[in-house]
PDB file of N, CA and C in Angstrom:
ATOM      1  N   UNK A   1     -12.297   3.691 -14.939  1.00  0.00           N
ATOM      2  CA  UNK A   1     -12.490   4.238 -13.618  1.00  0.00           C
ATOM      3  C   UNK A   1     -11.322   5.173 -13.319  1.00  0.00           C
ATOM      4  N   UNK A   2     -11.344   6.762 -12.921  1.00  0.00           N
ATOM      5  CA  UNK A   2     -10.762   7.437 -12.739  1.00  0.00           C
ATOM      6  C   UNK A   2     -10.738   7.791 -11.200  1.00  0.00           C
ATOM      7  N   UNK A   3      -9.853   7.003  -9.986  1.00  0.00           N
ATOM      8  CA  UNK A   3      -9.850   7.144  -8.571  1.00  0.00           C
ATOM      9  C   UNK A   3      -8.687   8.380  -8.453  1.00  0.00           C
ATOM     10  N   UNK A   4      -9.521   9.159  -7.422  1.00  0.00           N
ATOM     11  CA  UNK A   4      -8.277  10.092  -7.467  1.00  0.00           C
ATOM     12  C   UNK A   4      -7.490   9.702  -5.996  1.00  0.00           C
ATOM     13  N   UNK A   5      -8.423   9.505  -4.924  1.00  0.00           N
ATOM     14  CA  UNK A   5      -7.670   9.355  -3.457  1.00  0.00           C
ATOM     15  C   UNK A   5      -8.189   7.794  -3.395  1.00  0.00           C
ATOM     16  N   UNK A   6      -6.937   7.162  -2.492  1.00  0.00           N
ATOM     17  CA  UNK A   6      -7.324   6.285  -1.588  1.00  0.00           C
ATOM     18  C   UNK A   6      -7.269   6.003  -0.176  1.00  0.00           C
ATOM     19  N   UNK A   7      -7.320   5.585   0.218  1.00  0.00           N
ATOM     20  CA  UNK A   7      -6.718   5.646   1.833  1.00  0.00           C
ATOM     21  C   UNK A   7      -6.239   4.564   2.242  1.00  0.00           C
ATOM     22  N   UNK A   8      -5.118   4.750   2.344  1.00  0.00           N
ATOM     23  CA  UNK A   8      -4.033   3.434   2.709  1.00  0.00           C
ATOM     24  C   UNK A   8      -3.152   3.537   3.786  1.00  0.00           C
ATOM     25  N   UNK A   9      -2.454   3.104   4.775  1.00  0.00           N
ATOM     26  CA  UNK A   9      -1.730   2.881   5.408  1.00  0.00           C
ATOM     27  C   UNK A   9      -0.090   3.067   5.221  1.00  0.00           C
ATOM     28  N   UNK A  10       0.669   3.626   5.268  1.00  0.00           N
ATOM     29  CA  UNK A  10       2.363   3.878   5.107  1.00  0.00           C
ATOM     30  C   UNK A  10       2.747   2.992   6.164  1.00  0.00           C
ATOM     31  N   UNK A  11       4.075   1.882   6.170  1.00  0.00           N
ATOM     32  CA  UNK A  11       4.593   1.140   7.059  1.00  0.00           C
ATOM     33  C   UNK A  11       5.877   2.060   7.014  1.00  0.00           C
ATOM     34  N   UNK A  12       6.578   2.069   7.817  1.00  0.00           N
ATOM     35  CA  UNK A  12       7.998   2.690   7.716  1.00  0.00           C
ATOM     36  C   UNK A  12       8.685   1.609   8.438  1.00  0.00           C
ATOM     37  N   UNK A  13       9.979   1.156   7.900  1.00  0.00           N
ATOM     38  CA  UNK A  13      11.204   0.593   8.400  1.00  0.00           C
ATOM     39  C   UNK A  13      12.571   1.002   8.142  1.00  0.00           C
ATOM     40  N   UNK A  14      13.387   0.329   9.534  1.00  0.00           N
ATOM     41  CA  UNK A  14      14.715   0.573   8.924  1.00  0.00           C
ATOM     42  C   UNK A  14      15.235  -0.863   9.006  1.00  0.00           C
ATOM     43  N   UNK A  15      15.538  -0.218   7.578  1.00  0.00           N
ATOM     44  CA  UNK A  15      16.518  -1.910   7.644  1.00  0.00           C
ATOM     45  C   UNK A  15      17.987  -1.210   6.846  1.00  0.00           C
ATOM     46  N   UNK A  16      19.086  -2.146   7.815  1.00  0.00           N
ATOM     47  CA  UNK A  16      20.276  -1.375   7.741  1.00  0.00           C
ATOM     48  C   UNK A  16      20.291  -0.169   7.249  1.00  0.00           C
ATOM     49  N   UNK A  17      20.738   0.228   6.001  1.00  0.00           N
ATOM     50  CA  UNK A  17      20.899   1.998   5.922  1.00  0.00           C
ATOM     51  C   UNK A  17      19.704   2.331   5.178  1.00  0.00           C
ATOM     52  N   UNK A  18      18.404   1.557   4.907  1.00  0.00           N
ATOM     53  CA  UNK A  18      17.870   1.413   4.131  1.00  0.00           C
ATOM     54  C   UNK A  18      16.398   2.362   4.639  1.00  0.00           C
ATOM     55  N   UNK A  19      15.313   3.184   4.348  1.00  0.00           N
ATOM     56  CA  UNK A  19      14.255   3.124   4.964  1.00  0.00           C
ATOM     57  C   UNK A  19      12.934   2.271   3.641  1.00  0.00           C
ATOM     58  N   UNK A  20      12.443   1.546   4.206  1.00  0.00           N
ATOM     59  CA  UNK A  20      11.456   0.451   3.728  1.00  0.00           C
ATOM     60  C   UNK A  20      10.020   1.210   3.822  1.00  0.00           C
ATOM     61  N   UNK A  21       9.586   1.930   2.911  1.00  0.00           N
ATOM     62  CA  UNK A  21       7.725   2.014   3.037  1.00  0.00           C
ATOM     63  C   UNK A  21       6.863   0.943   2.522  1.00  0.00           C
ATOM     64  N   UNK A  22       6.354   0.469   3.220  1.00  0.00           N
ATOM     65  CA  UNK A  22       4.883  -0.409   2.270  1.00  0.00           C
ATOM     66  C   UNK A  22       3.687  -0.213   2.265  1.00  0.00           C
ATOM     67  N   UNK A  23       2.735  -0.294   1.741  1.00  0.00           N
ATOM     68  CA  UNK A  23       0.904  -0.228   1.777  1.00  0.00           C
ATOM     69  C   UNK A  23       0.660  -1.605   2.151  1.00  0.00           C
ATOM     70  N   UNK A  24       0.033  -1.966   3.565  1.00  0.00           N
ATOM     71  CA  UNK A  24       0.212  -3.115   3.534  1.00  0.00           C
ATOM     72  C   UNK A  24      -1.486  -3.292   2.745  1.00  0.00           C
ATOM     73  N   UNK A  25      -1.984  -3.231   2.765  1.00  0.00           N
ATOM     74  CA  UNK A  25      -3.227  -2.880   1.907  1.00  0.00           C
ATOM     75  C   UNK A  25      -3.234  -3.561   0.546  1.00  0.00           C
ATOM     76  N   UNK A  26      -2.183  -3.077  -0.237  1.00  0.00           N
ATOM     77  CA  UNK A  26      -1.851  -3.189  -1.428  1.00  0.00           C
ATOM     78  C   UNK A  26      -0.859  -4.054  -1.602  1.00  0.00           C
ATOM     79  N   UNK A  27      -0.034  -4.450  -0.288  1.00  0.00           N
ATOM     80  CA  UNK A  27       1.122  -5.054  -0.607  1.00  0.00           C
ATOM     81  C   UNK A  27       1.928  -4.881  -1.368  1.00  0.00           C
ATOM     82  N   UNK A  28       2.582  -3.380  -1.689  1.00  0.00           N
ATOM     83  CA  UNK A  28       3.277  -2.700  -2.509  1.00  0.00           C
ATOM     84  C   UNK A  28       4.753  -2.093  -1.543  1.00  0.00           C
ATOM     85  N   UNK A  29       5.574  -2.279  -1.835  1.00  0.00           N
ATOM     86  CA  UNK A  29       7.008  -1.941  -1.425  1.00  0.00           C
ATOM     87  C   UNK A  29       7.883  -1.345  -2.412  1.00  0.00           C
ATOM     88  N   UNK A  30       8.642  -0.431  -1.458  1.00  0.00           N
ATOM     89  CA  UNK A  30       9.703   0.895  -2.195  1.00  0.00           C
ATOM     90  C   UNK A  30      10.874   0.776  -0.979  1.00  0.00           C
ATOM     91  N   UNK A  31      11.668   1.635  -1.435  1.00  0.00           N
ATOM     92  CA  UNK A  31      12.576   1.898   0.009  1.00  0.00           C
ATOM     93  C   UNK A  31      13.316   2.879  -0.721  1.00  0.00           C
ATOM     94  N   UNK A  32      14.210   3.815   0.136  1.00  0.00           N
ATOM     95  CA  UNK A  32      15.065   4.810  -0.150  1.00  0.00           C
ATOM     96  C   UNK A  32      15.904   5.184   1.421  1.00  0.00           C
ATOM     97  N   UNK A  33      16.743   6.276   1.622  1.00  0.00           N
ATOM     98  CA  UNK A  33      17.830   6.441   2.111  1.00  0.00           C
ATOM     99  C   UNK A  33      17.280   7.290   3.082  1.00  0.00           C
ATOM    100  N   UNK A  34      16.146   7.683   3.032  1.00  0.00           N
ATOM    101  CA  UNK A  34      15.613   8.679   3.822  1.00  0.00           C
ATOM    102  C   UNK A  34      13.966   8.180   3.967  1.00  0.00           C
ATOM    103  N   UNK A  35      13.189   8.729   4.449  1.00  0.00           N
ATOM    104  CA  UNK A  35      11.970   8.198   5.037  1.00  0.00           C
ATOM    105  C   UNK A  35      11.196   9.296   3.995  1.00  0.00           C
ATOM    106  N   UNK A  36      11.609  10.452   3.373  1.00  0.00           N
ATOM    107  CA  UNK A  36      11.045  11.356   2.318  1.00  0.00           C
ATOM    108  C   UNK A  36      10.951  10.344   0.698  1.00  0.00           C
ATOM    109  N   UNK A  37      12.465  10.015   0.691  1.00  0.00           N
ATOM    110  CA  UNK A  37      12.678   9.463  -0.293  1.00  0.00           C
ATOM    111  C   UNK A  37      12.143   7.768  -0.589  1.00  0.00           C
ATOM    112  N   UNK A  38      11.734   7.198   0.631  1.00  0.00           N
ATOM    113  CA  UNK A  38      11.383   6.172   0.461  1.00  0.00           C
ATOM    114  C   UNK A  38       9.563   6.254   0.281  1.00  0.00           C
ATOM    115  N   UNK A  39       9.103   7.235   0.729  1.00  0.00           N
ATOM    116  CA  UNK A  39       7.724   7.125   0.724  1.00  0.00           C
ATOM    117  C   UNK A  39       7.170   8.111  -1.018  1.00  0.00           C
ATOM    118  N   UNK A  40       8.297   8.909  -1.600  1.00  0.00           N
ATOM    119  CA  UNK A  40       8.559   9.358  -2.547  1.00  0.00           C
ATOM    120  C   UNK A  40       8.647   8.055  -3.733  1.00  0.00           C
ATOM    121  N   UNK A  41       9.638   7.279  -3.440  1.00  0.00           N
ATOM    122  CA  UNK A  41       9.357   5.774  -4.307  1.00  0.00           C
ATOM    123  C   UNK A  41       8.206   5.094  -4.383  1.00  0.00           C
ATOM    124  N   UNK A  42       7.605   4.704  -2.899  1.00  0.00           N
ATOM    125  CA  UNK A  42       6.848   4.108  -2.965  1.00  0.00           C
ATOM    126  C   UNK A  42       5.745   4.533  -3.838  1.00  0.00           C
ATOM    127  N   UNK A  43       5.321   6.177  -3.633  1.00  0.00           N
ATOM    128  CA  UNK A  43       4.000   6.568  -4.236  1.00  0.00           C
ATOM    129  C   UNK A  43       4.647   6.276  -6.216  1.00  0.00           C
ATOM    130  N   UNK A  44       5.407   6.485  -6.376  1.00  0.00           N
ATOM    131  CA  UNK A  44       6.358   6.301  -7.899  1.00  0.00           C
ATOM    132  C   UNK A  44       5.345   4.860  -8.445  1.00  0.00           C
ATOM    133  N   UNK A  45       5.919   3.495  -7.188  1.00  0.00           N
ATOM    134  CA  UNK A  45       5.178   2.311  -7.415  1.00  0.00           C
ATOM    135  C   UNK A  45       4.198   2.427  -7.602  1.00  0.00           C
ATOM    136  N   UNK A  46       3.337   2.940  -6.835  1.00  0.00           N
ATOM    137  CA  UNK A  46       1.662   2.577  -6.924  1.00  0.00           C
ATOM    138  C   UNK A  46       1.549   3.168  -8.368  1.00  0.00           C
ATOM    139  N   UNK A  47       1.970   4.840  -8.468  1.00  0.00           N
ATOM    140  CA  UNK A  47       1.283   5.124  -9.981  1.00  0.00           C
ATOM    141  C   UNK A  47       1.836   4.109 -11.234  1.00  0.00           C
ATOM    142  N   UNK A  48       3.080   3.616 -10.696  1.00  0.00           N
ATOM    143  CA  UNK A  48       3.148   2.727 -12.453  1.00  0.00           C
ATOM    144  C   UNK A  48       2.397   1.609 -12.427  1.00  0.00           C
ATOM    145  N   UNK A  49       2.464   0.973 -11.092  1.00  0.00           N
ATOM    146  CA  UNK A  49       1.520  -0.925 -11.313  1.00  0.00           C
ATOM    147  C   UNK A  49      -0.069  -0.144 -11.719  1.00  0.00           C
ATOM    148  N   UNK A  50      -0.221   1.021 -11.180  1.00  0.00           N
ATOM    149  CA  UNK A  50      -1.852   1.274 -10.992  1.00  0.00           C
ATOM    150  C   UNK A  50      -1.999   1.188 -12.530  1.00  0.00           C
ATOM    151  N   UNK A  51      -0.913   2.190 -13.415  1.00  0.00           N
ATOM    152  CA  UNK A  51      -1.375   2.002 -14.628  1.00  0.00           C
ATOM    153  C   UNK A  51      -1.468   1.461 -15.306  1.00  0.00           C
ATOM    154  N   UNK A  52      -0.024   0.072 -15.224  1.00  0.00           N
ATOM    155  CA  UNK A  52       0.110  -0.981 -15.724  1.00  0.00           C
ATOM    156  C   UNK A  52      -1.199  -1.869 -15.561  1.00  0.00           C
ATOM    157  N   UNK A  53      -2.137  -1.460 -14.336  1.00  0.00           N
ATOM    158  CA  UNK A  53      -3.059  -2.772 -14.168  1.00  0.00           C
ATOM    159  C   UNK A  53      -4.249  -1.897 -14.980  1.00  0.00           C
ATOM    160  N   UNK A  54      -4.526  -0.783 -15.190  1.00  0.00           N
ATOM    161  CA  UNK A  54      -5.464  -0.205 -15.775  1.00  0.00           C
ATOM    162  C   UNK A  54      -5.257  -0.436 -17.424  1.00  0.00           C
ATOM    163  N   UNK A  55      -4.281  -0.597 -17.595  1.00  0.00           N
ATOM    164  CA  UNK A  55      -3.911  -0.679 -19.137  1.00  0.00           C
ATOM    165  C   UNK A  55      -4.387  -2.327 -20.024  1.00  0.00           C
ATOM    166  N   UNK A  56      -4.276  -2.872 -18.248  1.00  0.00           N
ATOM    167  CA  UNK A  56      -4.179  -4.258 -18.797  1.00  0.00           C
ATOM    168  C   UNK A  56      -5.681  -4.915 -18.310  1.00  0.00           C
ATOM    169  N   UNK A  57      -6.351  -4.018 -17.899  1.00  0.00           N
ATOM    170  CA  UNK A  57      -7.944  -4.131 -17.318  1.00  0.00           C
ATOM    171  C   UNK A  57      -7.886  -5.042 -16.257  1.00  0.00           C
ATOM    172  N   UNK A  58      -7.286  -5.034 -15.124  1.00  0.00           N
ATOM    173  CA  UNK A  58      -6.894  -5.416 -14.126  1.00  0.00           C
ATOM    174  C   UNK A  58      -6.844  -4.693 -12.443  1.00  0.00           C
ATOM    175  N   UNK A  59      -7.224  -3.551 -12.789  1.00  0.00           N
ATOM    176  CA  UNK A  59      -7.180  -2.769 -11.964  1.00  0.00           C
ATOM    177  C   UNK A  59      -8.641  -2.759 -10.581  1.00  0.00           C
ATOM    178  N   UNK A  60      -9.594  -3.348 -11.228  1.00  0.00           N
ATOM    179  CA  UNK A  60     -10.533  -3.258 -10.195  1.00  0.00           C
ATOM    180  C   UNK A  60     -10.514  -4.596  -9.187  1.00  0.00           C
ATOM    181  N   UNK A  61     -10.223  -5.781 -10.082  1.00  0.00           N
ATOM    182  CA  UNK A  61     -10.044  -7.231  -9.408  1.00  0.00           C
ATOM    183  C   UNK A  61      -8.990  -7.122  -8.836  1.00  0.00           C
ATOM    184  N   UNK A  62      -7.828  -6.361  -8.927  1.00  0.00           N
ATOM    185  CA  UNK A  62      -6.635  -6.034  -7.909  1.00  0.00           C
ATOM    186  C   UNK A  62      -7.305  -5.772  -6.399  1.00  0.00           C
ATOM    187  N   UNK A  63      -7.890  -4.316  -6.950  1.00  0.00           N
ATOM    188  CA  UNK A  63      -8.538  -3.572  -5.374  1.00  0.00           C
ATOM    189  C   UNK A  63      -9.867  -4.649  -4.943  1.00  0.00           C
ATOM    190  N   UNK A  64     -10.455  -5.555  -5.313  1.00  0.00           N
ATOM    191  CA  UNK A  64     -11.008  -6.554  -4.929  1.00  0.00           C
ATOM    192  C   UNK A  64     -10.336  -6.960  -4.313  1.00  0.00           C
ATOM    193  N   UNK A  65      -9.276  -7.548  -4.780  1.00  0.00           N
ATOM    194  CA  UNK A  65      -8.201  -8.814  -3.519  1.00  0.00           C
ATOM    195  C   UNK A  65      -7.807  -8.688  -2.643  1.00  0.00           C
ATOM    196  N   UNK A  66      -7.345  -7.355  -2.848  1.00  0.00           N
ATOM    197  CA  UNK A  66      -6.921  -6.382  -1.363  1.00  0.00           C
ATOM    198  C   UNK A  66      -8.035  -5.863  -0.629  1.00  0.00           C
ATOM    199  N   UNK A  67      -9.077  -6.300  -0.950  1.00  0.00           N
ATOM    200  CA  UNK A  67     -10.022  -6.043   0.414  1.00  0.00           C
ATOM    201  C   UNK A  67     -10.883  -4.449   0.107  1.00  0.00           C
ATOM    202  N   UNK A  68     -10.545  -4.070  -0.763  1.00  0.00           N
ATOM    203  CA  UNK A  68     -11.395  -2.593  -1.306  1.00  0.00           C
ATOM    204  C   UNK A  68     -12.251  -2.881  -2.613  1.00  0.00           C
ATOM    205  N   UNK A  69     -13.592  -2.258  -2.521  1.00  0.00           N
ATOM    206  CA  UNK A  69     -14.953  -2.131  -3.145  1.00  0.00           C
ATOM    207  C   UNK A  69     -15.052  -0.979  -3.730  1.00  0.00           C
ATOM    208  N   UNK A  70     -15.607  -0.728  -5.242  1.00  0.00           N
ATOM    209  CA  UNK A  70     -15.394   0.495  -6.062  1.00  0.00           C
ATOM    210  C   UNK A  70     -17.497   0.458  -5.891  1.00  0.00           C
ATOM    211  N   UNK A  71     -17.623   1.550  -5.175  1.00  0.00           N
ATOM    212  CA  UNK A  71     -18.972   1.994  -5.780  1.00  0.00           C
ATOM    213  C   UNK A  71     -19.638   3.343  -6.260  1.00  0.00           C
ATOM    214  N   UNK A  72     -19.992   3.411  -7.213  1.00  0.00           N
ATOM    215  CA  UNK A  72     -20.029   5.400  -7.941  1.00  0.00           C
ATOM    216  C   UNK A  72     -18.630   5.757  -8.502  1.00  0.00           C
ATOM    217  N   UNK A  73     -17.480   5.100  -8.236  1.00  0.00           N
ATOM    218  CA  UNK A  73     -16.183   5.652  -8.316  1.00  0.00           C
ATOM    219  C   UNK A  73     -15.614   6.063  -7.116  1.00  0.00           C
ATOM    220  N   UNK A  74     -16.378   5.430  -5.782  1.00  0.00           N
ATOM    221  CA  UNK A  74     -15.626   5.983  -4.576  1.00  0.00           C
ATOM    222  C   UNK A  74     -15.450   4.534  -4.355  1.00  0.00           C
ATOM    223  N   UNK A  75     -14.051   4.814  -3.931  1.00  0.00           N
ATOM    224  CA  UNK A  75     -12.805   3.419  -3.311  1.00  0.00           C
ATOM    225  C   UNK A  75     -13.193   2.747  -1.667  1.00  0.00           C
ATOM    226  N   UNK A  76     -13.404   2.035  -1.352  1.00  0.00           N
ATOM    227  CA  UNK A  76     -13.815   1.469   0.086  1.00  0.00           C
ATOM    228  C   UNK A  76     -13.590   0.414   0.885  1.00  0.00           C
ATOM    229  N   UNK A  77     -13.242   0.593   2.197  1.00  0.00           N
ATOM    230  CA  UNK A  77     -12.207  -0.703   1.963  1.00  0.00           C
ATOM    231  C   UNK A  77     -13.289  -1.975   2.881  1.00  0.00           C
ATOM    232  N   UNK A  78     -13.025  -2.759   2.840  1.00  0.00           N
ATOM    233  CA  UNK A  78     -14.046  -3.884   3.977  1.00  0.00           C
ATOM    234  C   UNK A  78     -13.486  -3.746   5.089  1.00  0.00           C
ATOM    235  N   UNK A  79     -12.342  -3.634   5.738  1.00  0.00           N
ATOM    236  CA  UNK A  79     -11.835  -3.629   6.516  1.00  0.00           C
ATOM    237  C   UNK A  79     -10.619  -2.493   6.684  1.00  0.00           C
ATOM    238  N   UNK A  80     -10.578  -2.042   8.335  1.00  0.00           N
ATOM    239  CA  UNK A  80      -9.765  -1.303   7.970  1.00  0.00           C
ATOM    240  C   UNK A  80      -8.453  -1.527   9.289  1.00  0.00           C
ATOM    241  N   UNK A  81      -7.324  -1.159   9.132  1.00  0.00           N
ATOM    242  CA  UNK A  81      -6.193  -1.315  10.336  1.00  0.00           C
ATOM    243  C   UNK A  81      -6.431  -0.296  11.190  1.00  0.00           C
ATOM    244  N   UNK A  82      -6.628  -0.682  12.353  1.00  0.00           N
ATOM    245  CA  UNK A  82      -7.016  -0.068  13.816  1.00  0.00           C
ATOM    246  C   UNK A  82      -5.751   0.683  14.538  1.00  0.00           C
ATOM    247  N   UNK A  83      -4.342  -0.623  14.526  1.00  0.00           N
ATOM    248  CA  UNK A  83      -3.360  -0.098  15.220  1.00  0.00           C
ATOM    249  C   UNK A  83      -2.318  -1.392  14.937  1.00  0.00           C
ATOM    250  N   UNK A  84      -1.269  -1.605  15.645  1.00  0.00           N
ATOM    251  CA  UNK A  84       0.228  -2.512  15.841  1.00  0.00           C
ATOM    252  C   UNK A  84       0.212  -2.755  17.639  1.00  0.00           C
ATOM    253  N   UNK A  85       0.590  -3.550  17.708  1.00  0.00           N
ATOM    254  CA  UNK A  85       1.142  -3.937  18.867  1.00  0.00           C
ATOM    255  C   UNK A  85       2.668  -4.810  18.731  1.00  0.00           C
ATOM    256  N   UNK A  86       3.873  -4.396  19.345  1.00  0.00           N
ATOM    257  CA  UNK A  86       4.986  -5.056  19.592  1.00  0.00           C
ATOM    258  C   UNK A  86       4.694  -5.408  21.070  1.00  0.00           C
ATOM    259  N   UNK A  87       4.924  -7.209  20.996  1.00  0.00           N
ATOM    260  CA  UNK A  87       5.295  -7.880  22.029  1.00  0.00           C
ATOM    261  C   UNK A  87       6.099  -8.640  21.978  1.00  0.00           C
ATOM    262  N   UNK A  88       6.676  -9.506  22.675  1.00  0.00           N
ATOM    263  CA  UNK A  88       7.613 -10.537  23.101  1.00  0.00           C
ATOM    264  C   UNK A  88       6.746 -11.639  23.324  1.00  0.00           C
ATOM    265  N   UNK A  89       6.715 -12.880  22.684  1.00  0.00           N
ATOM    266  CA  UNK A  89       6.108 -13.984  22.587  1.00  0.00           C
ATOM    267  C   UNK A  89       7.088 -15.132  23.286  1.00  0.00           C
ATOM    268  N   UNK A  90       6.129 -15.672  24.368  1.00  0.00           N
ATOM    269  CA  UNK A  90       7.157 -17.168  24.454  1.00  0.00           C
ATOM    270  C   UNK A  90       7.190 -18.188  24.048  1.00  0.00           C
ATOM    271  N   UNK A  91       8.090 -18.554  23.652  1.00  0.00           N
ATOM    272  CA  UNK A  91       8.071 -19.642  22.260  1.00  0.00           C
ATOM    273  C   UNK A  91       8.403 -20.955  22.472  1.00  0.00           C
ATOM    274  N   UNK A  92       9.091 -21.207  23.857  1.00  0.00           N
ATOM    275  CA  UNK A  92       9.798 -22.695  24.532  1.00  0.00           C
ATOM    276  C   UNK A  92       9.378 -22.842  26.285  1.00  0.00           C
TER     277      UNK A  92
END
C-alpha cells in the first residue's frame, strides 16, 4: 500500500526550552528547539516507524488501532478531533 496523505492532527507544547509535537492519532512524538524544528522531527518519525512498519508488514494493523480504515488506498479515520477545551476541575 502506497499512502501518500493523511490527515492528522499536530499537538504543540512547551515544555521548558523544549517545543513537543505529537499526532495524537498515531501517538507519535518528536520535539525540537523551535516549533519548525520540532514539527520537522516529528514528520522525520512518522516516515521511519511508517517504514519500519511497512517493511515488517505491520503497517495497516497499526492504522487499524489508531482508529483509521484503508479502502481503494484512501486512508480514513472513524473518528475524528473536533476541538480542546482547558478548564479548571474541582478536585476536593
Amino acid at each position: 500500500m502506497d499512502i501518500q496523505k493523511l490527515k492528522v492532527t499536530i499537538e504543540l507544547w512547551q515544555k521548558e526550552k523544549w517545543i513537543v509535537a505529537r499526532i495524537p492519532e498515531l501517538d507519535i512524538v518528536a520535539r525540537g528547539e523551535t516549533i519548525e524544528k520540532a514539527k520537522e522531527n516529528l514528520m522525520e518519525v512518522v516516515k521511519i516507524q511508517f517504514a519500519e512498519m511497512r517493511e515488517m508488514g505491520t503497517f495497516e494493523d497499526y492504522l487499524a488501532e489508531c482508529g483509521f480504515v484503508v479502502r481503494d488506498d484512501v486512508v480514513e479515520q472513524y473518528s475524528d478531533i473536533i476541538g480542546f477545551e482547558k478548564q479548571v476541575l474541582q478536585v476536593a
